[in-house]
N, C-alpha and C. Protein backbone atom coordinates (compact mmCIF):
# COMPACT_ATOMS: atom_id res chain seq x y z
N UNK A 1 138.95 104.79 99.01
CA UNK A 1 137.79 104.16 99.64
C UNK A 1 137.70 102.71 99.21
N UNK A 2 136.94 101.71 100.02
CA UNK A 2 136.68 100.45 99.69
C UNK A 2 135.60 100.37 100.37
N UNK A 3 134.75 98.90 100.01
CA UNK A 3 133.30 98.73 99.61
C UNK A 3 133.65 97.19 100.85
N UNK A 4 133.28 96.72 101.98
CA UNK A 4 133.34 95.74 102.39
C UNK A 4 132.19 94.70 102.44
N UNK A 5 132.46 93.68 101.60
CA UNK A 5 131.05 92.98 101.75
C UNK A 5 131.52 91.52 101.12
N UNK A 6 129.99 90.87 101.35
CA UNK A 6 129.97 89.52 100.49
C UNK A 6 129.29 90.06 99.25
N UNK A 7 129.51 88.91 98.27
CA UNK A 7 129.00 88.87 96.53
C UNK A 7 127.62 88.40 96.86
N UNK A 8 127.19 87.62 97.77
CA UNK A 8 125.87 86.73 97.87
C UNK A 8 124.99 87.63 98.35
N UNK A 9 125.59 88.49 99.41
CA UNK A 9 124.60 89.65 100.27
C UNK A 9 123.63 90.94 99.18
N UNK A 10 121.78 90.50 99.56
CA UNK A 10 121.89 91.70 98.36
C UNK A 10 121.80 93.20 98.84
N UNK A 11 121.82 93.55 99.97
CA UNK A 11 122.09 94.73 100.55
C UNK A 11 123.61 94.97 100.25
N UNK A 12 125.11 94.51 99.99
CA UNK A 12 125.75 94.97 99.53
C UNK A 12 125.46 94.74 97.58
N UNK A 13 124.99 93.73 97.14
CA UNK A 13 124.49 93.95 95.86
C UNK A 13 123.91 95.04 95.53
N UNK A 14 123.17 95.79 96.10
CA UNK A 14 122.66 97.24 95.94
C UNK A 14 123.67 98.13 95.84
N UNK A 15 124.87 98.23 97.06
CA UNK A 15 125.90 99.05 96.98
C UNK A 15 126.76 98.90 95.70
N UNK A 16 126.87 97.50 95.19
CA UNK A 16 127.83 97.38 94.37
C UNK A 16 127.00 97.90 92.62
N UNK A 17 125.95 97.64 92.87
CA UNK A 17 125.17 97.77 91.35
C UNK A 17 125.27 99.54 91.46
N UNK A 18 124.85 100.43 92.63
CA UNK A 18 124.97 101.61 92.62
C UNK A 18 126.41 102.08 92.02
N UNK A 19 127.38 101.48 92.53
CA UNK A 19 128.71 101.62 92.07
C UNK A 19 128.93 101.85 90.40
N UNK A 20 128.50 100.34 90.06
CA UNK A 20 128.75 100.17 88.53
C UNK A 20 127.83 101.24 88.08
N UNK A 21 126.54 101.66 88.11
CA UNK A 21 125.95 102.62 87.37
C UNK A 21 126.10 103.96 87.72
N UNK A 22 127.31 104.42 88.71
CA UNK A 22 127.81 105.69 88.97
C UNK A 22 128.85 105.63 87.99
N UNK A 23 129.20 104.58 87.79
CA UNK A 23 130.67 104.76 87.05
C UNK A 23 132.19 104.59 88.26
N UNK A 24 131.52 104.24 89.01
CA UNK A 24 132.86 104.40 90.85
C UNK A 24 133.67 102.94 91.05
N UNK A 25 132.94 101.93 89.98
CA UNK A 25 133.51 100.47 90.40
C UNK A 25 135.50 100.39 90.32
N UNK A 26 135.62 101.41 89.45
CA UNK A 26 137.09 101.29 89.28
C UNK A 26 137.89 102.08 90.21
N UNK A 27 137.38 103.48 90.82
CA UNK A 27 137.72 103.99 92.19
C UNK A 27 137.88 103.43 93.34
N UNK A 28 136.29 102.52 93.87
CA UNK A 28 136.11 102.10 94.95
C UNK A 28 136.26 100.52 94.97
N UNK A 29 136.82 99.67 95.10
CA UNK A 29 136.82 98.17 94.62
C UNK A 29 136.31 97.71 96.11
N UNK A 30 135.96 96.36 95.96
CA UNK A 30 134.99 96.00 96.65
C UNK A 30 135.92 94.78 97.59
N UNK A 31 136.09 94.37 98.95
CA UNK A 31 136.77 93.80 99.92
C UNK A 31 135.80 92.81 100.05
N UNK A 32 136.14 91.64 99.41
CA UNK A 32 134.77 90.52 100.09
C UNK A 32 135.44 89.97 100.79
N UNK A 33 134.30 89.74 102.18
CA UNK A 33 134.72 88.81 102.95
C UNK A 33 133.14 87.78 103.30
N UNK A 34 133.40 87.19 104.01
CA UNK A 34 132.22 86.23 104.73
C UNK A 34 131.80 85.86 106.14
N UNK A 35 130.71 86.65 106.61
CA UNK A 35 130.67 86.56 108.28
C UNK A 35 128.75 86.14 108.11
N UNK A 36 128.26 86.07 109.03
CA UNK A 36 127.35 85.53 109.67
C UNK A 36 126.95 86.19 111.26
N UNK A 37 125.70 86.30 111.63
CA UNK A 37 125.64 86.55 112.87
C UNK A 37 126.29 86.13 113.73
N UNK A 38 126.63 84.44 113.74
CA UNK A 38 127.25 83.78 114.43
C UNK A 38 128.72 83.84 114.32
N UNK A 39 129.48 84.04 113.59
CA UNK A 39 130.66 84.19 113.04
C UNK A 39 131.36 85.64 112.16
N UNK A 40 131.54 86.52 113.20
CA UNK A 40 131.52 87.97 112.51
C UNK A 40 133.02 87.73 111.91
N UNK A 41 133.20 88.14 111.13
CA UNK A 41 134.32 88.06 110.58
C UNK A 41 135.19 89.68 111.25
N UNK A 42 136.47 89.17 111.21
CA UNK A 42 136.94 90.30 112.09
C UNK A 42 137.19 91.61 111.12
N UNK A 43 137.50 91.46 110.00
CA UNK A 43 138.07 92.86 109.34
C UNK A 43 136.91 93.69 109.19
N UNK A 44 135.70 93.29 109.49
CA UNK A 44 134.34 93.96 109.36
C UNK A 44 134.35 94.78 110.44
N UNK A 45 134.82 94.57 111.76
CA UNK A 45 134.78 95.15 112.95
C UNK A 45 135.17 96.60 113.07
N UNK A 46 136.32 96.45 112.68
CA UNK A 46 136.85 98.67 112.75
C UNK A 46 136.07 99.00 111.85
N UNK A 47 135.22 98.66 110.91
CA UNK A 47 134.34 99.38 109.95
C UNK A 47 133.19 99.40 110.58
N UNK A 48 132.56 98.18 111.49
CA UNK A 48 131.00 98.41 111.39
C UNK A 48 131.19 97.61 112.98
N UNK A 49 130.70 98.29 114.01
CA UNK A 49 131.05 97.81 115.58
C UNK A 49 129.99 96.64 115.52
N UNK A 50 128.76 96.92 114.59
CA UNK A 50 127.83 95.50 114.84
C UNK A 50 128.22 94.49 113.87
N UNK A 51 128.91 94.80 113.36
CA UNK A 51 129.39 92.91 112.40
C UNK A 51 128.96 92.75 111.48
N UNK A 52 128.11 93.78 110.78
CA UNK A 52 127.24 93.87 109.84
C UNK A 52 128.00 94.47 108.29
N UNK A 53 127.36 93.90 106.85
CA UNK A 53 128.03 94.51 105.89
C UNK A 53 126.79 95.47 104.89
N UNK A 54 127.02 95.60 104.32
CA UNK A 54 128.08 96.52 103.68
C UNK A 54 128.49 97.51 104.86
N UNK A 55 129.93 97.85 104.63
CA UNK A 55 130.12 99.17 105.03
C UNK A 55 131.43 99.45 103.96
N UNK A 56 131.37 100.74 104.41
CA UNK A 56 132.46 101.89 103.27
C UNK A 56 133.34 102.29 103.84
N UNK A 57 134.48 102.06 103.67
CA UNK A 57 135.36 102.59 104.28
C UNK A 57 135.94 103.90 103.60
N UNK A 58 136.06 105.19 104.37
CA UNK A 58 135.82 105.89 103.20
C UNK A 58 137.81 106.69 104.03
N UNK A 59 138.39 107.81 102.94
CA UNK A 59 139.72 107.83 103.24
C UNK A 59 139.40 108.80 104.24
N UNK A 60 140.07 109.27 105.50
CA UNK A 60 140.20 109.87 105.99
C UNK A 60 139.03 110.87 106.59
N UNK A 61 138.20 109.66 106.77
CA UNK A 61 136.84 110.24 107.21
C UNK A 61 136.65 108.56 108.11
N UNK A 62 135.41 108.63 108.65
CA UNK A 62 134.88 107.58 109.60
C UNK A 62 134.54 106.39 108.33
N UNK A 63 134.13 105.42 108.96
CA UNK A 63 133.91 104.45 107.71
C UNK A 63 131.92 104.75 108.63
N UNK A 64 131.23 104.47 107.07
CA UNK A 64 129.93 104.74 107.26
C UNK A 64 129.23 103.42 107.08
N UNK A 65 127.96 102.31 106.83
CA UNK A 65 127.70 101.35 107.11
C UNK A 65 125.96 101.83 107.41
N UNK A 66 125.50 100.31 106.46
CA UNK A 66 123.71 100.20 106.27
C UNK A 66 123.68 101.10 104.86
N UNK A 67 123.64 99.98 104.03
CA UNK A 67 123.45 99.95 102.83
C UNK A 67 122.65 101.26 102.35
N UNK A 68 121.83 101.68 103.06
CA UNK A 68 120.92 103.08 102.73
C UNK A 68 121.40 104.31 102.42
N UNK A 69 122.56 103.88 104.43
CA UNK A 69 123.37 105.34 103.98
C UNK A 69 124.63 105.57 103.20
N UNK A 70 125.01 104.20 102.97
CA UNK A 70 126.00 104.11 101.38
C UNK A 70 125.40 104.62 100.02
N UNK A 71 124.42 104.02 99.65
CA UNK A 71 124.13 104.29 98.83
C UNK A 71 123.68 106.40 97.85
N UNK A 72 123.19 106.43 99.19
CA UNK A 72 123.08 107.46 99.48
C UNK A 72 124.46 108.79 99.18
N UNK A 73 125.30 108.51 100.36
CA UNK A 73 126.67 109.04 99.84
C UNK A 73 127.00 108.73 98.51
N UNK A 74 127.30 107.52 98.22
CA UNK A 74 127.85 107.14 96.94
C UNK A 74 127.28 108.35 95.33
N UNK A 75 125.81 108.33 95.80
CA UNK A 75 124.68 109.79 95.17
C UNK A 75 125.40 110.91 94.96
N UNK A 76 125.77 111.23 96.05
CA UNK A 76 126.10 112.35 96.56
C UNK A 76 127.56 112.63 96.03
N UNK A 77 128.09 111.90 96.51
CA UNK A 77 129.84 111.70 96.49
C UNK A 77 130.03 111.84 94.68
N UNK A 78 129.27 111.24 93.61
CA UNK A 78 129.17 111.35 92.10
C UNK A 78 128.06 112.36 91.80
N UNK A 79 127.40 113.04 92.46
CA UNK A 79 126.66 114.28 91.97
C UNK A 79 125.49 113.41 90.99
N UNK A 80 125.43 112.19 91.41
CA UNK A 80 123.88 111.97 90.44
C UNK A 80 122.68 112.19 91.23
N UNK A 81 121.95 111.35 90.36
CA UNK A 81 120.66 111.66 90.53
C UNK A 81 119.41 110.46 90.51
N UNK A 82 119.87 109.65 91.81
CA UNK A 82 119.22 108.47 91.85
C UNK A 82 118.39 108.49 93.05
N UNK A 83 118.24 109.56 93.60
CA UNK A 83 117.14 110.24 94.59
C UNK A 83 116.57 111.61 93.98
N UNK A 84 116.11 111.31 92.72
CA UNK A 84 115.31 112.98 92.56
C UNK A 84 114.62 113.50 93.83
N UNK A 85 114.09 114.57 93.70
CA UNK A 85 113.95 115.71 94.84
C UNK A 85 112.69 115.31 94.94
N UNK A 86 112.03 115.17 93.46
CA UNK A 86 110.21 115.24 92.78
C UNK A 86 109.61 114.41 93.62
N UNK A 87 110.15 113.38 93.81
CA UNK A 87 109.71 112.02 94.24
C UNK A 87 110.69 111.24 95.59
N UNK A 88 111.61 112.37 96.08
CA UNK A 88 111.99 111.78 97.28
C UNK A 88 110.97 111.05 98.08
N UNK A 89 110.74 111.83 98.94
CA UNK A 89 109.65 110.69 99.89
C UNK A 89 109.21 109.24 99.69
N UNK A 90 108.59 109.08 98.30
CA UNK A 90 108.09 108.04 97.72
C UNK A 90 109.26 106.78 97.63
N UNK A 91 110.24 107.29 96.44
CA UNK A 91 111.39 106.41 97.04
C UNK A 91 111.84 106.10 98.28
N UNK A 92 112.64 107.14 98.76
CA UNK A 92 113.05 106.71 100.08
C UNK A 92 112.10 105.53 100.43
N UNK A 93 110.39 105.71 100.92
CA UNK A 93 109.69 104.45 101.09
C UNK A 93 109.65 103.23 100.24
N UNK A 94 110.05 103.63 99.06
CA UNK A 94 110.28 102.31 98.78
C UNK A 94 111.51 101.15 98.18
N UNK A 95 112.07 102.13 98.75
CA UNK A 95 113.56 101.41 99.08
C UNK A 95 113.65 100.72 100.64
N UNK A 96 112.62 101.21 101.84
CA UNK A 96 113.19 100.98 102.92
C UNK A 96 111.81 99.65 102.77
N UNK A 97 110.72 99.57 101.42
CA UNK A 97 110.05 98.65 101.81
C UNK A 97 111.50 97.36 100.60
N UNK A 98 112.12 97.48 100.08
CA UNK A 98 112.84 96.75 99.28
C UNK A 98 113.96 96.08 100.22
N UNK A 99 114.39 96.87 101.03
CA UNK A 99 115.03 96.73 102.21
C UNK A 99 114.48 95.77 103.19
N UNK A 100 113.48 96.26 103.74
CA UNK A 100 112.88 94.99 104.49
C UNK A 100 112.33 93.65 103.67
N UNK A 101 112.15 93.82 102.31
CA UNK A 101 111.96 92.38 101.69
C UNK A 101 113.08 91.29 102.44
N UNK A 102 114.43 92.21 101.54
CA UNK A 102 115.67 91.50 101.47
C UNK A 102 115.74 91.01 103.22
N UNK A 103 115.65 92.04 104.17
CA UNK A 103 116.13 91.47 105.62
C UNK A 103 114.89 89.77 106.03
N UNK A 104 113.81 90.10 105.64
CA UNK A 104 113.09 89.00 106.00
C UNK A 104 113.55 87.40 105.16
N UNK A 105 114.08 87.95 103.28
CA UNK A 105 114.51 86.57 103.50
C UNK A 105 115.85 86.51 103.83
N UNK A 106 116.44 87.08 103.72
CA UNK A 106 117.72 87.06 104.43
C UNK A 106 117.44 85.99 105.55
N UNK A 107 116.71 86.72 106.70
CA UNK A 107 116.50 85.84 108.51
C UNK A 107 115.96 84.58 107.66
N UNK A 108 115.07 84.16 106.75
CA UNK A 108 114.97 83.02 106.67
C UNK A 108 115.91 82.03 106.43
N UNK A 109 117.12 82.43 105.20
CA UNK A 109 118.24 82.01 104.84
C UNK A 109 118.85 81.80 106.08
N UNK A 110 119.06 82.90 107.14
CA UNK A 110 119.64 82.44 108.49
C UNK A 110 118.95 80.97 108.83
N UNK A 111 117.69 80.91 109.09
CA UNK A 111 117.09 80.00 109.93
C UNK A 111 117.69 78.61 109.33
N UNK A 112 117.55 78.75 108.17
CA UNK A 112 117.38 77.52 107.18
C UNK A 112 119.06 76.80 107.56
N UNK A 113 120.29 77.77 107.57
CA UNK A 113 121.64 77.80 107.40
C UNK A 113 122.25 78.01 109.03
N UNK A 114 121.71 78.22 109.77
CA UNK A 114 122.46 78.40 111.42
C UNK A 114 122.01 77.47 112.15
N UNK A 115 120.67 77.24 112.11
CA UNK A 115 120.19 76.44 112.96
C UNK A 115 120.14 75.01 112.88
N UNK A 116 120.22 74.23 113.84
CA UNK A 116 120.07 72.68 113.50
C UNK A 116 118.70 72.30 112.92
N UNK A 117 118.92 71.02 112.31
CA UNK A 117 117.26 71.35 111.26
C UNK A 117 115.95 71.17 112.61
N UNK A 118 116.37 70.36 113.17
CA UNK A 118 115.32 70.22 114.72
C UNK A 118 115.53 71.16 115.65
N UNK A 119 115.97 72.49 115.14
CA UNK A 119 115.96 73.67 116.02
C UNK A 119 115.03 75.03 115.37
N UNK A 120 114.90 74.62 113.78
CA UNK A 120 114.26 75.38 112.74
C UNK A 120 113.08 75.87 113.41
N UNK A 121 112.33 76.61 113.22
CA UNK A 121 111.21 77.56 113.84
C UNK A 121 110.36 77.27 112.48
N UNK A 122 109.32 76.65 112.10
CA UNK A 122 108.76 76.99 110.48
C UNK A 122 107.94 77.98 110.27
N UNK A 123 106.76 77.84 111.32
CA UNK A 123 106.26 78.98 111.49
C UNK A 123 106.80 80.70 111.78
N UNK A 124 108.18 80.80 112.51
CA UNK A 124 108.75 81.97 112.05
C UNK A 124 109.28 82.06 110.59
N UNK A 125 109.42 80.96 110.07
CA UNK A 125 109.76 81.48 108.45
C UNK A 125 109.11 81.50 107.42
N UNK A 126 107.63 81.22 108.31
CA UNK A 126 106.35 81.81 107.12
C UNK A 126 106.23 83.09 107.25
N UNK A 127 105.89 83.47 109.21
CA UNK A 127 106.16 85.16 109.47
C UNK A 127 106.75 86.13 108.81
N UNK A 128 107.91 85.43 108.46
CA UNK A 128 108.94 86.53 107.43
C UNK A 128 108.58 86.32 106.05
N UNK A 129 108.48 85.48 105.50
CA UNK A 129 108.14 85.39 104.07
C UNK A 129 106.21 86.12 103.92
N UNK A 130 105.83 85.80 104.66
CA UNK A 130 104.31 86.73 104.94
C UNK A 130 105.32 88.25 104.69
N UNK A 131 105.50 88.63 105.26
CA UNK A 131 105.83 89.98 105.30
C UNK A 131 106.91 90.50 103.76
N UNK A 132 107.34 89.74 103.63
CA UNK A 132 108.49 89.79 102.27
C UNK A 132 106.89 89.94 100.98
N UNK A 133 105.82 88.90 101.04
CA UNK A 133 105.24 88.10 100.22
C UNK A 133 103.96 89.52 100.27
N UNK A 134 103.58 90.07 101.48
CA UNK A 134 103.08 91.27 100.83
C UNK A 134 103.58 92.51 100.74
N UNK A 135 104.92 92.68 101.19
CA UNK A 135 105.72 94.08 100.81
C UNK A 135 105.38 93.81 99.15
N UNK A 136 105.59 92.75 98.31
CA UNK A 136 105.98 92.48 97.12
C UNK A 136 104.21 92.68 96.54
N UNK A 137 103.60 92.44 96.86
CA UNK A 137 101.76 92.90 96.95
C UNK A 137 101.47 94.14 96.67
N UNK A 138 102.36 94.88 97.79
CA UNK A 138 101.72 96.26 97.86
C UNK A 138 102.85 97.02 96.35
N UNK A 139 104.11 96.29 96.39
CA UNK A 139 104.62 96.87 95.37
C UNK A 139 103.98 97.00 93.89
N UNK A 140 103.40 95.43 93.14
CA UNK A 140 102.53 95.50 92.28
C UNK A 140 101.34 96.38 92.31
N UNK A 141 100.97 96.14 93.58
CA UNK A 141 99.13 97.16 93.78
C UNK A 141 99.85 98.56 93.48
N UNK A 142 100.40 99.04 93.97
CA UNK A 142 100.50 100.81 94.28
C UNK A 142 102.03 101.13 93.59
N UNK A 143 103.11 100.68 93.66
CA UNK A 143 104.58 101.36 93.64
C UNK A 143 104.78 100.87 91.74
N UNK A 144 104.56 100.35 90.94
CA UNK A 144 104.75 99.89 89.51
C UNK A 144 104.87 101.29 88.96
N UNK A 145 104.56 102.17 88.78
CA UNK A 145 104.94 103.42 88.46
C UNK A 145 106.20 103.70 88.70
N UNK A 146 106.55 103.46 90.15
CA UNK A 146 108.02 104.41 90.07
C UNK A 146 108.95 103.20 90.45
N UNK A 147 108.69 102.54 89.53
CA UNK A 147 109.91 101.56 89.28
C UNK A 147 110.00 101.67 87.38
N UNK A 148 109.65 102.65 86.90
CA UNK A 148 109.54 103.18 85.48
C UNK A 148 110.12 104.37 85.42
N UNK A 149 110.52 105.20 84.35
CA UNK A 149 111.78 105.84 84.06
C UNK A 149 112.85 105.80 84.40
N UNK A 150 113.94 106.90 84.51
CA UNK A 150 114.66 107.30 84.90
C UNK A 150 115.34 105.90 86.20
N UNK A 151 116.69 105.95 86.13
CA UNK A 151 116.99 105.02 87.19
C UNK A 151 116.88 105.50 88.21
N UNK A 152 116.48 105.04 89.56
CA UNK A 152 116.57 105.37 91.12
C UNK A 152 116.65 104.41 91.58
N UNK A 153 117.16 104.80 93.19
CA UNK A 153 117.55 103.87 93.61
C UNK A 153 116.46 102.54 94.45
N UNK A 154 114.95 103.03 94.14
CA UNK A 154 113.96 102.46 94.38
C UNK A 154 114.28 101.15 93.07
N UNK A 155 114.42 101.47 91.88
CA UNK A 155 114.49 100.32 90.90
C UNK A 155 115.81 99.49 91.79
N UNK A 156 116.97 100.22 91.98
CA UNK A 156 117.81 99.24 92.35
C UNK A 156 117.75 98.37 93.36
N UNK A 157 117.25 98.89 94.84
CA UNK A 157 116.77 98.06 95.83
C UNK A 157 115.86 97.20 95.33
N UNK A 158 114.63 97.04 94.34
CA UNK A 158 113.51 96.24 94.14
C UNK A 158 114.18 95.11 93.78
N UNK A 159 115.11 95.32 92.57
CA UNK A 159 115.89 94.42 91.59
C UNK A 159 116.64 93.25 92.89
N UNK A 160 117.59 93.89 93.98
CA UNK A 160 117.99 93.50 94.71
C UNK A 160 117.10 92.20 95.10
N UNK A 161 116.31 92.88 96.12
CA UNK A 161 115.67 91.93 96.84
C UNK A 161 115.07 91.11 95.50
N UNK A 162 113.96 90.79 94.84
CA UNK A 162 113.65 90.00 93.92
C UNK A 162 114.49 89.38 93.23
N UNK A 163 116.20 89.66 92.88
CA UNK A 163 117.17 88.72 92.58
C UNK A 163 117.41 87.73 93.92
N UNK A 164 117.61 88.35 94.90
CA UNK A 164 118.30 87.31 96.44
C UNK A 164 116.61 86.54 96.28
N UNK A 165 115.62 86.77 96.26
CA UNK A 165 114.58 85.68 96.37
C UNK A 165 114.93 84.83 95.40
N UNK A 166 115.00 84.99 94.41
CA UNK A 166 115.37 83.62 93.26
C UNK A 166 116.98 82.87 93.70
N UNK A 167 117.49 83.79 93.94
CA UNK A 167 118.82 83.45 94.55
C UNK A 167 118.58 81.77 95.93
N UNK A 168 118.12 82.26 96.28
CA UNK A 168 117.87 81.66 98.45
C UNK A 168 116.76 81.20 98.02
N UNK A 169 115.48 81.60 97.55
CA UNK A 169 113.84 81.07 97.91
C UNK A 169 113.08 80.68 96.48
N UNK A 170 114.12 80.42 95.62
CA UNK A 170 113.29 79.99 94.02
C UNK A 170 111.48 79.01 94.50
N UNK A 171 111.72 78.95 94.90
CA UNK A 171 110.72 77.48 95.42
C UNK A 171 109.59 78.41 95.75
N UNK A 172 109.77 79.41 96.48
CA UNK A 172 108.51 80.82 96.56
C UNK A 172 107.43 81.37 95.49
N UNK A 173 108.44 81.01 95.00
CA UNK A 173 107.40 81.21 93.25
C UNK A 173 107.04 83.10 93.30
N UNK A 174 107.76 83.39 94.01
CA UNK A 174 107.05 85.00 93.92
C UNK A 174 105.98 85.88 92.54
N UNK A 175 106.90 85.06 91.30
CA UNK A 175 106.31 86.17 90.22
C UNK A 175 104.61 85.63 90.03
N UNK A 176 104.27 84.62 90.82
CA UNK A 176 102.54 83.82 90.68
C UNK A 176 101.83 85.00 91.24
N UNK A 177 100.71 85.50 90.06
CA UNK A 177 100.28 87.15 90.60
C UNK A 177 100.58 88.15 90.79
N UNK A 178 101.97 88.31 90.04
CA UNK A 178 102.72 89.79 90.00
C UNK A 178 103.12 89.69 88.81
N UNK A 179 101.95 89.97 87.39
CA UNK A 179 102.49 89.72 86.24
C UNK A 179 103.34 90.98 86.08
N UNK A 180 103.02 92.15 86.38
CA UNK A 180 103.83 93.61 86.71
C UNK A 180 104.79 93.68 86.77
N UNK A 181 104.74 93.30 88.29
CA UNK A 181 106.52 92.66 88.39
C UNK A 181 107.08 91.93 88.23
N UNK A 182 107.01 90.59 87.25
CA UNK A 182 108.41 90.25 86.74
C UNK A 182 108.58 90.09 85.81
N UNK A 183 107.14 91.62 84.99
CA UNK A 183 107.99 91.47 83.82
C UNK A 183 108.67 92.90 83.60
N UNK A 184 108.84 93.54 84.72
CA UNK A 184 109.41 94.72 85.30
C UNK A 184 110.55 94.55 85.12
N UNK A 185 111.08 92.95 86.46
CA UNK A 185 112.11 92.61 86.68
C UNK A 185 113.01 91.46 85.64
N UNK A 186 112.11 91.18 84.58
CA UNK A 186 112.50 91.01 83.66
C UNK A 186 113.83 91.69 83.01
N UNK A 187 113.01 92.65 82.49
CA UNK A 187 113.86 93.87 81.77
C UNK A 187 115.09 94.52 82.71
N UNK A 188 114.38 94.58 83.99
CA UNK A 188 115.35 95.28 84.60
C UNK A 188 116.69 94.55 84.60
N UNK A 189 116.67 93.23 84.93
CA UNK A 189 117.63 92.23 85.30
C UNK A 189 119.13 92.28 83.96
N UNK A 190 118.20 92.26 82.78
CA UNK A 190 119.33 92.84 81.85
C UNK A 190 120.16 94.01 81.65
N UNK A 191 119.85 94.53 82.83
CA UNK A 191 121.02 95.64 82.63
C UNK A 191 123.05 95.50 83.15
N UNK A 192 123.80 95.95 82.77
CA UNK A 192 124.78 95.38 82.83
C UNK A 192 125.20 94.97 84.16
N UNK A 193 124.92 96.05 85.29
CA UNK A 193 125.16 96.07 86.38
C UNK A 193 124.47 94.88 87.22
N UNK A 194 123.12 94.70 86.91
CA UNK A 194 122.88 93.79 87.45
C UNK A 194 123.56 92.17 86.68
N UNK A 195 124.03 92.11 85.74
CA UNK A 195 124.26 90.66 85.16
C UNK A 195 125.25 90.84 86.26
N UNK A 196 126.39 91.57 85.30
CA UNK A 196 127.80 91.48 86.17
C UNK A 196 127.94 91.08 87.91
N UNK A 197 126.85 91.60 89.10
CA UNK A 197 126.36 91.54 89.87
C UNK A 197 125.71 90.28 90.40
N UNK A 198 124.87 89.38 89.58
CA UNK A 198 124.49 87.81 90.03
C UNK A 198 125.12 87.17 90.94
N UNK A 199 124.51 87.04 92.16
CA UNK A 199 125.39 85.43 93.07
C UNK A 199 125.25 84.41 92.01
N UNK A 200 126.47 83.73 92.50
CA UNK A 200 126.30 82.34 92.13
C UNK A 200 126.64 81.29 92.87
């Protein structure tokens, strides 16, 4: 199997940090490449028909694709336990709200990086950062609990997206009013997987 993605992307950063803390990084090695909406890169194509990364190419099976349901297999495929049963539901939601952080700044990073600067939309890239800026709200108000014990893959998606914001949007200032979370993401950030893991 192989792991197709960019180092900068944090939806494959999720796949790859899942990797290192399965123990799979030396099985599954990771194919970077670099595409864009505008510019799909071709070896992405027999893996993922929309142009999109991560995907897995897995041996003698279909290649699978959307970071969720990688991650997921990858669970499965090592018999852990980064979706307990106790608290499925809850995760699952809040991975798919960690998920939509990352896609909103992601589209902003698009806007900022595709478009000509007198083609920029600003007001769509408050829209998205609004929506990134209280997913990250409701996470402090209600979800700070189960980003505590045991690893899941709710800690790993959070870590994700809140690294690609400092990554792309330092200037956001996110941690102003989320003393919770970053000093959550503090701690979390030192773990090996995520150092090793950092864009740069």
């Amino acid at each position: 199997m192989q792991l197709i993605g960019s180092p900068t992307s944090p939806f494959v950063r999720k796949c790859v940090i899942v990797l290192h803390e399965l123990g799979l990084s030396d099985d599954i090695p990771v194919v970077e490449t670099a595409t864009t909406p505008l510019n799909t890169a071709p070896e992405i194509l027999p893996a993922n028909p929309l142009g999109k990364i991560p995907a897995l190419v897995r041996d003698e099976a279909p290649a699978i694709y959307d970071s969720r349901v990688i991650t997921r297999f990858l669970n499965d495929h090592a018999k852990a336990a980064l979706y307990p049963e106790a608290q499925l539901w809850e995760l699952l939601t809040l991975e798919a709200t960690a998920d939509a952080v990352m896609e909103a700044a992601v589209l902003m990073t698009y806007e900022a990086r595709l478009r000509p600067e007198d083609a920029q939309y600003g007001d769509w890239i408050e829209a998205q950062w609004g929506k990134a800026a209280r997913a990250l709200d409701a996470i402090e108000a209600r979800w700070m609990s189960h980003l505590n014990g045991p690893l899941n893959i709710a800690q790993i998606g959070v870590a994700c997206a809140l690294g690609y914001i400092d990554f792309r949007h330092d200037a956001r200032n996110w941690r102003q009013g989320r003393a919770g979370l970053a000093a959550w993401f503090e701690d979390f950030a030192a773990r090996d997987s995520m150092r090793v893991t950092q864009p740069g």
